[in-house]
C-alpha atoms as a PDB file:
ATOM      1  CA  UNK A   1    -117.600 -64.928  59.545  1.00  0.00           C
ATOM      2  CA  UNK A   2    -116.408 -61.357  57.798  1.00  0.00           C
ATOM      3  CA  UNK A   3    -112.569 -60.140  59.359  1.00  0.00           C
ATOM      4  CA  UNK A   4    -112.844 -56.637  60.420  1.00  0.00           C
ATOM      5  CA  UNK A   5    -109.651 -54.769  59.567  1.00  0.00           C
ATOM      6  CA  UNK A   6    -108.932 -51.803  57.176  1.00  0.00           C
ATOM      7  CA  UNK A   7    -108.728 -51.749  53.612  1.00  0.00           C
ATOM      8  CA  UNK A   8    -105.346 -49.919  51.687  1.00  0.00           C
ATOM      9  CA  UNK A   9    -107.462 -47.098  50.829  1.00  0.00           C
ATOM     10  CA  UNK A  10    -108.284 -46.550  54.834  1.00  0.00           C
ATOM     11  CA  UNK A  11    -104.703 -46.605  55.589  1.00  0.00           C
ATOM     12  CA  UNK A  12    -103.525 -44.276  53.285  1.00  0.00           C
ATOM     13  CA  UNK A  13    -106.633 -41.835  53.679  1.00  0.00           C
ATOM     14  CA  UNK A  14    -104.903 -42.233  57.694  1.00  0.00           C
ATOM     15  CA  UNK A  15    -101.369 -42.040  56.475  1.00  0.00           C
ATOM     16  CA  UNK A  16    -101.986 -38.847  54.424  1.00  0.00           C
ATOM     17  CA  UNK A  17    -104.217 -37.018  57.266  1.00  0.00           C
ATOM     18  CA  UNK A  18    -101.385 -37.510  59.331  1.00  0.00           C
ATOM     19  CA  UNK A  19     -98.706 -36.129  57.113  1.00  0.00           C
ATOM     20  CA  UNK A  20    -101.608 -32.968  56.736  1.00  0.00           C
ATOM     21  CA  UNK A  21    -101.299 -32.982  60.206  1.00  0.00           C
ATOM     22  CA  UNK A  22     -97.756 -32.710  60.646  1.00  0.00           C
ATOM     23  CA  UNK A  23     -97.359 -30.155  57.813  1.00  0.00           C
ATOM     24  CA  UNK A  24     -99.834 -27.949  59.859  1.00  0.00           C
ATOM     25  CA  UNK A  25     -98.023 -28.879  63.139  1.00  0.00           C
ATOM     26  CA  UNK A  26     -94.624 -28.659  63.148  1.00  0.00           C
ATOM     27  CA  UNK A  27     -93.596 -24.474  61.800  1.00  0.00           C
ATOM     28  CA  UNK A  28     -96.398 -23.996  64.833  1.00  0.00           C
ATOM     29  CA  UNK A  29     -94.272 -25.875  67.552  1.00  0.00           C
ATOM     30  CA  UNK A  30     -90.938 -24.252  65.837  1.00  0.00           C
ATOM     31  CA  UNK A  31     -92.232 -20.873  66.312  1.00  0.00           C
ATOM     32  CA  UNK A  32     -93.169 -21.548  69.866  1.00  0.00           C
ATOM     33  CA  UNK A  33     -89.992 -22.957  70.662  1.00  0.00           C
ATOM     34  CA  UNK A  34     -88.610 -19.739  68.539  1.00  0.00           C
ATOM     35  CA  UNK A  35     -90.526 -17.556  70.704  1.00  0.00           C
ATOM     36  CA  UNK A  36     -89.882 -18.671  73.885  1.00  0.00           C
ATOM     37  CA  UNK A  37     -86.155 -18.836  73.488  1.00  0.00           C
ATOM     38  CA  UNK A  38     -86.170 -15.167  72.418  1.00  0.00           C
ATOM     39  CA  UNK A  39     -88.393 -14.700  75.986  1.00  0.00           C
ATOM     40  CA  UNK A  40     -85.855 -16.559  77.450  1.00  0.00           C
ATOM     41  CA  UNK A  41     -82.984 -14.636  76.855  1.00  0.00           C
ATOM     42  CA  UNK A  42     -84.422 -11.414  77.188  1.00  0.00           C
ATOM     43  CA  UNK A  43     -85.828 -12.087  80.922  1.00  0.00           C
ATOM     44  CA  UNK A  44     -81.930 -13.158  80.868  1.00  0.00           C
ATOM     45  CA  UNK A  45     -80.605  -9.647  79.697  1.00  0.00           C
ATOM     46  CA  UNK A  46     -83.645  -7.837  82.023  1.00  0.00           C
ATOM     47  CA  UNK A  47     -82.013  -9.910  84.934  1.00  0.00           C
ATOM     48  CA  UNK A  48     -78.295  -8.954  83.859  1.00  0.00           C
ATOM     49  CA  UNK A  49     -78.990  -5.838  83.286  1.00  0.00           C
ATOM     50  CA  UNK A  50     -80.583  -4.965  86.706  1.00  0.00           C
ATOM     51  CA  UNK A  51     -77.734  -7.460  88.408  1.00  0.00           C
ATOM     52  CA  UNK A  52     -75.476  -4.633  86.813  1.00  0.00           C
ATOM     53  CA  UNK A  53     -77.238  -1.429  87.756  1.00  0.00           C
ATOM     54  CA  UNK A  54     -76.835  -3.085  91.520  1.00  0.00           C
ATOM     55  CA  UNK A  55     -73.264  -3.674  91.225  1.00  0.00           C
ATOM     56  CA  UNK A  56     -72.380  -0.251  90.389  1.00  0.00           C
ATOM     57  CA  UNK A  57     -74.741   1.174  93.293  1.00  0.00           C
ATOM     58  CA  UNK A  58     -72.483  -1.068  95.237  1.00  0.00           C
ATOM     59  CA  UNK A  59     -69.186  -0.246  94.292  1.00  0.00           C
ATOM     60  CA  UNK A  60     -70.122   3.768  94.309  1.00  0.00           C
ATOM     61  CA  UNK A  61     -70.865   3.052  97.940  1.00  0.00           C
ATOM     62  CA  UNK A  62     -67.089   2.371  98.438  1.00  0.00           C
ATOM     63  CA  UNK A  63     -65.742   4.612  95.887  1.00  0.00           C
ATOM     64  CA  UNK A  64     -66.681   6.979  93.015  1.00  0.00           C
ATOM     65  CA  UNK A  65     -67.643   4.701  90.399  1.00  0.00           C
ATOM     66  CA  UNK A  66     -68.783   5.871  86.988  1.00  0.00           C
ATOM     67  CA  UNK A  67     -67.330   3.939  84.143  1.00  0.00           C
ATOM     68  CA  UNK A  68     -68.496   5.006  80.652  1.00  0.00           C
ATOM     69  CA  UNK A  69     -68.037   1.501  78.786  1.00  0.00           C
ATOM     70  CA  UNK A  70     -68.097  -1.991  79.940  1.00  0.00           C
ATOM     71  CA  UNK A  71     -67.278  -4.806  78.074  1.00  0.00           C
ATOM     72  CA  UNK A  72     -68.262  -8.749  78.945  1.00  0.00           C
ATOM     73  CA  UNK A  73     -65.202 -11.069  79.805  1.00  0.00           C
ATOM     74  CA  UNK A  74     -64.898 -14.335  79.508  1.00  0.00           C
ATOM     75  CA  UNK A  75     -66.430 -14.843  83.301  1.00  0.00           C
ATOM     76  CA  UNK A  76     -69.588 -13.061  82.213  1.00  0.00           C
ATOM     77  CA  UNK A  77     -68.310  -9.803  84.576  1.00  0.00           C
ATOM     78  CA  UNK A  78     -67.568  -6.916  82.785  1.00  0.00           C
ATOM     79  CA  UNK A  79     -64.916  -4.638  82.459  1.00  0.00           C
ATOM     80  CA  UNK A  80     -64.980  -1.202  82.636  1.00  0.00           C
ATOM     81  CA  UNK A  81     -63.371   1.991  81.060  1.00  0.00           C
ATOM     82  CA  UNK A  82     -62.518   4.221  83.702  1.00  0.00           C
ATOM     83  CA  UNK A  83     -60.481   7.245  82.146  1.00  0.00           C
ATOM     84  CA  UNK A  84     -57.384   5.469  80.885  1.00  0.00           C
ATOM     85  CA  UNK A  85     -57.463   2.328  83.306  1.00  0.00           C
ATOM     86  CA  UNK A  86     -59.756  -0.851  83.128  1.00  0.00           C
ATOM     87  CA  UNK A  87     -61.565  -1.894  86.154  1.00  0.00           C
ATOM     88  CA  UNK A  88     -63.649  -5.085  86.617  1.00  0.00           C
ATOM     89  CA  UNK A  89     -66.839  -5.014  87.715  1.00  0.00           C
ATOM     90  CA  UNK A  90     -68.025  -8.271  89.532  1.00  0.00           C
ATOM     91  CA  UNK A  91     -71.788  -9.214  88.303  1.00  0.00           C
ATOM     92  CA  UNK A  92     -73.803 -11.279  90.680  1.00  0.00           C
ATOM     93  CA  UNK A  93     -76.960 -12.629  89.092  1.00  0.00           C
ATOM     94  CA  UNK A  94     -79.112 -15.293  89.496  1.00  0.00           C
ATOM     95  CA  UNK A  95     -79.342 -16.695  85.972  1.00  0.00           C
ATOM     96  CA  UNK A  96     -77.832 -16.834  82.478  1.00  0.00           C
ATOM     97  CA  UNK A  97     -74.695 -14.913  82.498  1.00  0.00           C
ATOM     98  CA  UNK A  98     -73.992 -13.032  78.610  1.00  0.00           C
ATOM     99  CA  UNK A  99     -71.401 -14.234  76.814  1.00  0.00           C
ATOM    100  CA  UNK A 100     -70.063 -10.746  74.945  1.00  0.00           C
ATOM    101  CA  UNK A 101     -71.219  -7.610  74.044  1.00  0.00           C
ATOM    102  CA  UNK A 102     -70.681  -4.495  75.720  1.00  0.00           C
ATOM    103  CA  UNK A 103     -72.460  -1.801  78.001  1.00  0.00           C
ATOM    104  CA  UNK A 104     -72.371   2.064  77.546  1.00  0.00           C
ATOM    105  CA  UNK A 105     -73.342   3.897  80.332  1.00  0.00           C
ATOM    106  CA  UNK A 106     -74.290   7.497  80.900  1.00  0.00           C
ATOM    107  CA  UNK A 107     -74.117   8.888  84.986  1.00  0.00           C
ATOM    108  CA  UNK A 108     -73.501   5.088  85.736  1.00  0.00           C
ATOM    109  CA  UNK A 109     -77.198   4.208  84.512  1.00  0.00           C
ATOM    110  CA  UNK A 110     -76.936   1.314  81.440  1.00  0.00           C
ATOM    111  CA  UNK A 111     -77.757   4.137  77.969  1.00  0.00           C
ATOM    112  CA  UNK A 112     -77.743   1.072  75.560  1.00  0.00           C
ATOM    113  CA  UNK A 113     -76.756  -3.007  75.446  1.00  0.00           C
ATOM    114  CA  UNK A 114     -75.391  -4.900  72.582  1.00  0.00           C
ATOM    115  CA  UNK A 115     -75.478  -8.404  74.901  1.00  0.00           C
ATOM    116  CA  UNK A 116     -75.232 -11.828  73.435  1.00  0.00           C
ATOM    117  CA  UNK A 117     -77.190 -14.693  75.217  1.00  0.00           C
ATOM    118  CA  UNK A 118     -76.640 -18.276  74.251  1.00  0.00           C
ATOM    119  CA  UNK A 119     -74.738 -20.318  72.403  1.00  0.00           C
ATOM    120  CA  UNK A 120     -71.934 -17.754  71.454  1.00  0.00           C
ATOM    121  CA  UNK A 121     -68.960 -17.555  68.980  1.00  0.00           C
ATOM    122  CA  UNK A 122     -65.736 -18.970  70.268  1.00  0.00           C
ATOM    123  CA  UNK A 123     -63.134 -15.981  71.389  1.00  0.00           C
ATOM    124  CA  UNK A 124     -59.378 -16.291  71.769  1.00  0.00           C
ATOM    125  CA  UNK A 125     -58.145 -15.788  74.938  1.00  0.00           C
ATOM    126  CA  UNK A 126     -55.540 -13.242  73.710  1.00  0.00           C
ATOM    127  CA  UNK A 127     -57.796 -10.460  72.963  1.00  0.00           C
ATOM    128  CA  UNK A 128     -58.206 -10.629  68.996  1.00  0.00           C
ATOM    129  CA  UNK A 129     -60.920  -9.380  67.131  1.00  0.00           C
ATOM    130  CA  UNK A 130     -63.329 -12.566  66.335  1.00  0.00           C
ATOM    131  CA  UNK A 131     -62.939 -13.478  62.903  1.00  0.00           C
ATOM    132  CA  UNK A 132     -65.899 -12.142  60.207  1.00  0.00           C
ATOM    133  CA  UNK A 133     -67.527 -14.499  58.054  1.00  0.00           C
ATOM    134  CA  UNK A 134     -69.237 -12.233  56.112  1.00  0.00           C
ATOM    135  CA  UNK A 135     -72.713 -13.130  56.881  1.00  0.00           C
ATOM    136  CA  UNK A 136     -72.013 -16.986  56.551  1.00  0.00           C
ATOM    137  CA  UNK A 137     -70.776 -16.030  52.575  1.00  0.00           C
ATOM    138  CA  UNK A 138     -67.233 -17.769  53.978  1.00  0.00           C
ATOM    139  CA  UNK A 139     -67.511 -21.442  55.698  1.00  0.00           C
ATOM    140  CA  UNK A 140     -65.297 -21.796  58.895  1.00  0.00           C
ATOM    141  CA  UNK A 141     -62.905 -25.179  58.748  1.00  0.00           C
ATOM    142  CA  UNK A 142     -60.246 -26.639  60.963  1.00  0.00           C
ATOM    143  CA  UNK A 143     -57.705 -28.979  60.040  1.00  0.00           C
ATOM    144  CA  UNK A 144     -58.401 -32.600  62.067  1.00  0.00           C
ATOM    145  CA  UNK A 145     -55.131 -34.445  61.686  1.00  0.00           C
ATOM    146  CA  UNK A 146     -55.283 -35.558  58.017  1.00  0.00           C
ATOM    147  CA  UNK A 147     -57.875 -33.596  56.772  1.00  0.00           C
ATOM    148  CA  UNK A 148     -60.277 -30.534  56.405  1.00  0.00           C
ATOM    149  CA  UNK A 149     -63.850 -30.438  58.057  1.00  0.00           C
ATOM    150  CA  UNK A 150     -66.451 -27.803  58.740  1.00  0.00           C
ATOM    151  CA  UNK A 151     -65.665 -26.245  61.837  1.00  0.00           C
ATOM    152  CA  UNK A 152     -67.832 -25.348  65.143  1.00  0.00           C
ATOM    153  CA  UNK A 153     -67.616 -21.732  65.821  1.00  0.00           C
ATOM    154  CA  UNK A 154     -68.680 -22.068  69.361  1.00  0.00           C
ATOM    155  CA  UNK A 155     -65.967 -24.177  70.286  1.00  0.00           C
ATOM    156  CA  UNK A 156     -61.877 -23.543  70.130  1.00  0.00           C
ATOM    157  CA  UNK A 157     -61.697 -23.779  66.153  1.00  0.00           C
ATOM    158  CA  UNK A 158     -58.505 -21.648  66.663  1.00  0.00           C
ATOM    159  CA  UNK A 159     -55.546 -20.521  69.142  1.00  0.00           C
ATOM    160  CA  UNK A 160     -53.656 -17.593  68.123  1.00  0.00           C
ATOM    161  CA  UNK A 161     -51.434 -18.837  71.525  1.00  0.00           C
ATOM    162  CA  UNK A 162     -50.310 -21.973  69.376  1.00  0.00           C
ATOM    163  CA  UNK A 163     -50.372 -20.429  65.861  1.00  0.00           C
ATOM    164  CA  UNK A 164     -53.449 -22.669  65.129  1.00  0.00           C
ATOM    165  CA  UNK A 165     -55.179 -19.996  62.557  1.00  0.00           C
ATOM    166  CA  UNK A 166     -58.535 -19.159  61.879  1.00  0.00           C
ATOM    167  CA  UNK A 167     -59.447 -20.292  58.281  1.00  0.00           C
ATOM    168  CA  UNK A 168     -62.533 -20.335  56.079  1.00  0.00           C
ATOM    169  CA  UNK A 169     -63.656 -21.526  52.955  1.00  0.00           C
ATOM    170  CA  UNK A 170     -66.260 -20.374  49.719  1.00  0.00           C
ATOM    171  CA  UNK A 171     -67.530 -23.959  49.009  1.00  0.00           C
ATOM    172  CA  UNK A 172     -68.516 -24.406  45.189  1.00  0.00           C
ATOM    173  CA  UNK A 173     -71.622 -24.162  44.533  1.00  0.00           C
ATOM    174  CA  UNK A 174     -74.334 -26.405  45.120  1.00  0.00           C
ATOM    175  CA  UNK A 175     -71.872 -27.861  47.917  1.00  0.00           C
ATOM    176  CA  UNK A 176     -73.734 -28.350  51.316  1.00  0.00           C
ATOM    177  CA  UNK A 177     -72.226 -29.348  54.007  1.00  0.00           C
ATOM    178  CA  UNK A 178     -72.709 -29.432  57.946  1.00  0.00           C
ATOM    179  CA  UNK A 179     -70.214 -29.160  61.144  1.00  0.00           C
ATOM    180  CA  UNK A 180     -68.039 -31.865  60.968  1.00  0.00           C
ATOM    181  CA  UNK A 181     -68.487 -32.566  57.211  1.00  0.00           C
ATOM    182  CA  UNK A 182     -64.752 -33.445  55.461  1.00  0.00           C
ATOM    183  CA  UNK A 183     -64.058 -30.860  52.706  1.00  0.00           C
ATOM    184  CA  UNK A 184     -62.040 -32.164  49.859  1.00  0.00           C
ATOM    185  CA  UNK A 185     -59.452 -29.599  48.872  1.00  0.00           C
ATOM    186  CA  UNK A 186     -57.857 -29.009  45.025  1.00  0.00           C
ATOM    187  CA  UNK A 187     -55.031 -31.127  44.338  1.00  0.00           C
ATOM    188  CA  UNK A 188     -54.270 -28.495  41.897  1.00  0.00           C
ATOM    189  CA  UNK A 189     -54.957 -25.400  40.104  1.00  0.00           C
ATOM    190  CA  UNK A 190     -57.494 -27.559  37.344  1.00  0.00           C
ATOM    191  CA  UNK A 191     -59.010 -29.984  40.173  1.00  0.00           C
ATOM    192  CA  UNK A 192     -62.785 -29.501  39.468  1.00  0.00           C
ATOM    193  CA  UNK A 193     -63.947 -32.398  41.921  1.00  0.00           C
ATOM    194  CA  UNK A 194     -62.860 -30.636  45.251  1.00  0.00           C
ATOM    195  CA  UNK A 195     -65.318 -28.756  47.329  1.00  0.00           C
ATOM    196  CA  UNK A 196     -63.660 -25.905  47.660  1.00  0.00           C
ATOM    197  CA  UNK A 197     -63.775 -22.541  45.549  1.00  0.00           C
ATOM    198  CA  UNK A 198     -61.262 -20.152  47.365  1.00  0.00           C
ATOM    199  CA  UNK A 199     -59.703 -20.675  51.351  1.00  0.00           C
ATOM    200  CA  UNK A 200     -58.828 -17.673  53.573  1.00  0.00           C
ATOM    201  CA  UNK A 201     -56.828 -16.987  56.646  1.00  0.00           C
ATOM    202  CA  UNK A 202     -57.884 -14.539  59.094  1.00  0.00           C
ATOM    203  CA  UNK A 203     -55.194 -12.672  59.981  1.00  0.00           C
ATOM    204  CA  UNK A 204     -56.539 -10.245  63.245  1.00  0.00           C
ATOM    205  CA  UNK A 205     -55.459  -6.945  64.171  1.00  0.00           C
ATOM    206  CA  UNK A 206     -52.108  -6.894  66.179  1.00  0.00           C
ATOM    207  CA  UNK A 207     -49.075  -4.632  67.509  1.00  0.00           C
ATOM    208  CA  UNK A 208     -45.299  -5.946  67.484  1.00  0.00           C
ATOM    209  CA  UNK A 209     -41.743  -5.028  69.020  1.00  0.00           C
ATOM    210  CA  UNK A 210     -38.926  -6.180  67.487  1.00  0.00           C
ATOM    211  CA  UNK A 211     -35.729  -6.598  70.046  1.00  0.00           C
ATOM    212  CA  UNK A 212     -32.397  -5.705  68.729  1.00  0.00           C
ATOM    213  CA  UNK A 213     -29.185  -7.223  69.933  1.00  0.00           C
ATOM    214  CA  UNK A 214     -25.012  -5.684  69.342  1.00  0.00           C
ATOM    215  CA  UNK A 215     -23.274  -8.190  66.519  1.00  0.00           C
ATOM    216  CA  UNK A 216     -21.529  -8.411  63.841  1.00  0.00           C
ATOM    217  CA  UNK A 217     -22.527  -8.764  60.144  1.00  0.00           C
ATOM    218  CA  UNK A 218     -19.806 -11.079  58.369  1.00  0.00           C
ATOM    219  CA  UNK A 219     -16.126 -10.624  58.894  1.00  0.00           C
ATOM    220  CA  UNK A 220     -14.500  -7.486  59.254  1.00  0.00           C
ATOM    221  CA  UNK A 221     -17.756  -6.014  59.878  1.00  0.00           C
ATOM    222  CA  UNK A 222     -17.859  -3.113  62.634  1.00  0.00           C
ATOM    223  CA  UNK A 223     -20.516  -3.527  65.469  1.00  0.00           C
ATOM    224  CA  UNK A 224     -24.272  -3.355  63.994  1.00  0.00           C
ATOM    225  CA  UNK A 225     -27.305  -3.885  65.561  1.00  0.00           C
ATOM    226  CA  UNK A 226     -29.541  -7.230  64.625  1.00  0.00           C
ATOM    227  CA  UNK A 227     -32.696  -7.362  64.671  1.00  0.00           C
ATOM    228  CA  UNK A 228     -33.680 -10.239  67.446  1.00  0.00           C
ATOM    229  CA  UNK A 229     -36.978 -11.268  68.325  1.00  0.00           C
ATOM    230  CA  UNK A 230     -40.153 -10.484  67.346  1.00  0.00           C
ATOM    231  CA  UNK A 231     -42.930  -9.911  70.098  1.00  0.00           C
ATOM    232  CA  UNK A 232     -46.573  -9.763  69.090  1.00  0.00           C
ATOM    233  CA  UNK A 233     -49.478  -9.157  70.614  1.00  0.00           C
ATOM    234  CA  UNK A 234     -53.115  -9.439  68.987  1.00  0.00           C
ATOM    235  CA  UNK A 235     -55.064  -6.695  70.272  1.00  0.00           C
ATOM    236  CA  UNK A 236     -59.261  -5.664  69.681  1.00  0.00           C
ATOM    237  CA  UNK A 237     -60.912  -4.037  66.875  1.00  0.00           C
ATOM    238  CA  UNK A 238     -61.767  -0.714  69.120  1.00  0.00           C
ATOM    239  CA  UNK A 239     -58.268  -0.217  70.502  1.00  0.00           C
ATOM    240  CA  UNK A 240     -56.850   2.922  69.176  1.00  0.00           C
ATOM    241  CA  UNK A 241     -53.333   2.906  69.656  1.00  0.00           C
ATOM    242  CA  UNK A 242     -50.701   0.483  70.251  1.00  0.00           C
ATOM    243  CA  UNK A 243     -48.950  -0.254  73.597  1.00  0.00           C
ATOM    244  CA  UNK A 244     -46.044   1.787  74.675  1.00  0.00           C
ATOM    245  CA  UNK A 245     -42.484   0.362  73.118  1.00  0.00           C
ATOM    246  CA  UNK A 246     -44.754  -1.278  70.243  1.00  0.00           C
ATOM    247  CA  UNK A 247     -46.339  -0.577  66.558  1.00  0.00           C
END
């Protein structure tokens, strides 16, 4: 009696129909995933957006409301420009909250949006402008105990509060590497095996005050003043002048 089964030729005939398959497949399910994402998160900014417009109506109900400029905070409310003062505006929607961009508004109706839905860069709590990679041409990395990796940029990768700086990379080329990936650094000047081409620092935008104290320089010296502490504070791209007492 003849075994039924199939022959090598079978197999692979199935093997490659299915890899056909697959080829045909998968930038089909990626651009349906694609597309609903993007339908996602603007049914999330339609939502917002009218969550916003009902706010204001509230607040105007109270008090004369009419804010030219709102910007998203950390809580996903927003606060606004009011003349010289800053005013929050609590947001009650039911749904994705943004998490940054701003608002301008003309006659307290929304004129334009720049909102960002999803997974978001990380921000410092202090206020400092995020740091530009230059359309991904520099490589964020943070320093994990004894070495260098590839950093996560939606997630704490600095903290200007504990001088932890914000520092980035030009890998050499041909050098691919993904979140989490060490990156060997020169041991000197002539090192050609490291990863790295040129590091950076971001240093953000900030205003300082310097105290001064009454001492004496040296003996003999008549009373001078010394320069004492040095108080900084990182401050926003848009801000266009510096605190009172600072420069």
């Amino acid at each position: 009696m003849k075994s039924k089964g199939f022959t090598l030729i079978e197999l692979l005939a199935v093997i490659v129909i299915l890899a056909i398959i697959a080829l045909i497949a998968t930038p089909i399910i990626l651009n349906i995933i694609d597309s609903t994402k993007d339908k996602s998160e603007e049914l999330s900014k339609e939502l917002y957006l009218r969550a916003v417009d009902q706010a204001i109506a509230t607040r105007n109900l109270k008090e004369e409301f009419n804010p030219t400029r709102c910007e998203v905070n950390d809580s996903g409310n927003l606060n606004c420009i009011l003349g010289e003062n800053q005013v929050e505006l609590a947001v009650e929607v039911n749904g994705s909250r943004p998490c940054g961009g701003n608002i301008i508004l003309t006659n307290g109706k929304v004129e334009s949006e720049s909102l960002e839905f999803g997974k978001c860069l990380y921000k410092d709590k202090r206020g400092a402008n995020t740091p530009d990679l230059m359309n991904d041409a520099l490589t964020p990395v943070i320093y994990n105990t004894d070495h260098w990796e590839i950093a996560d940029t939606t997630t704490k990768w600095y903290d200007y509060s504990n001088q932890e700086w914000a520092n980035a990379v030009i890998l050499n080329d041909g050098v691919e590497k993904n979140v989490g990936d060490t990156v060997t650094v020169p041991t000197s000047t002539s090192d050609s095996n490291s990863d790295i081409k040129a590091m950076f620092v971001w240093i953000p935008r900030y205003e300082y005050k310097i105290d001064t104290t009454d001492g004496q320089f040296g003996k003999g010296s008549t009373n001078k003043k010394l320069p004492g502490e040095i108080e900084v504070n990182f401050i926003a791209k848009d801000k266009t002048g510096a605190t009172e007492g600072y420069t």
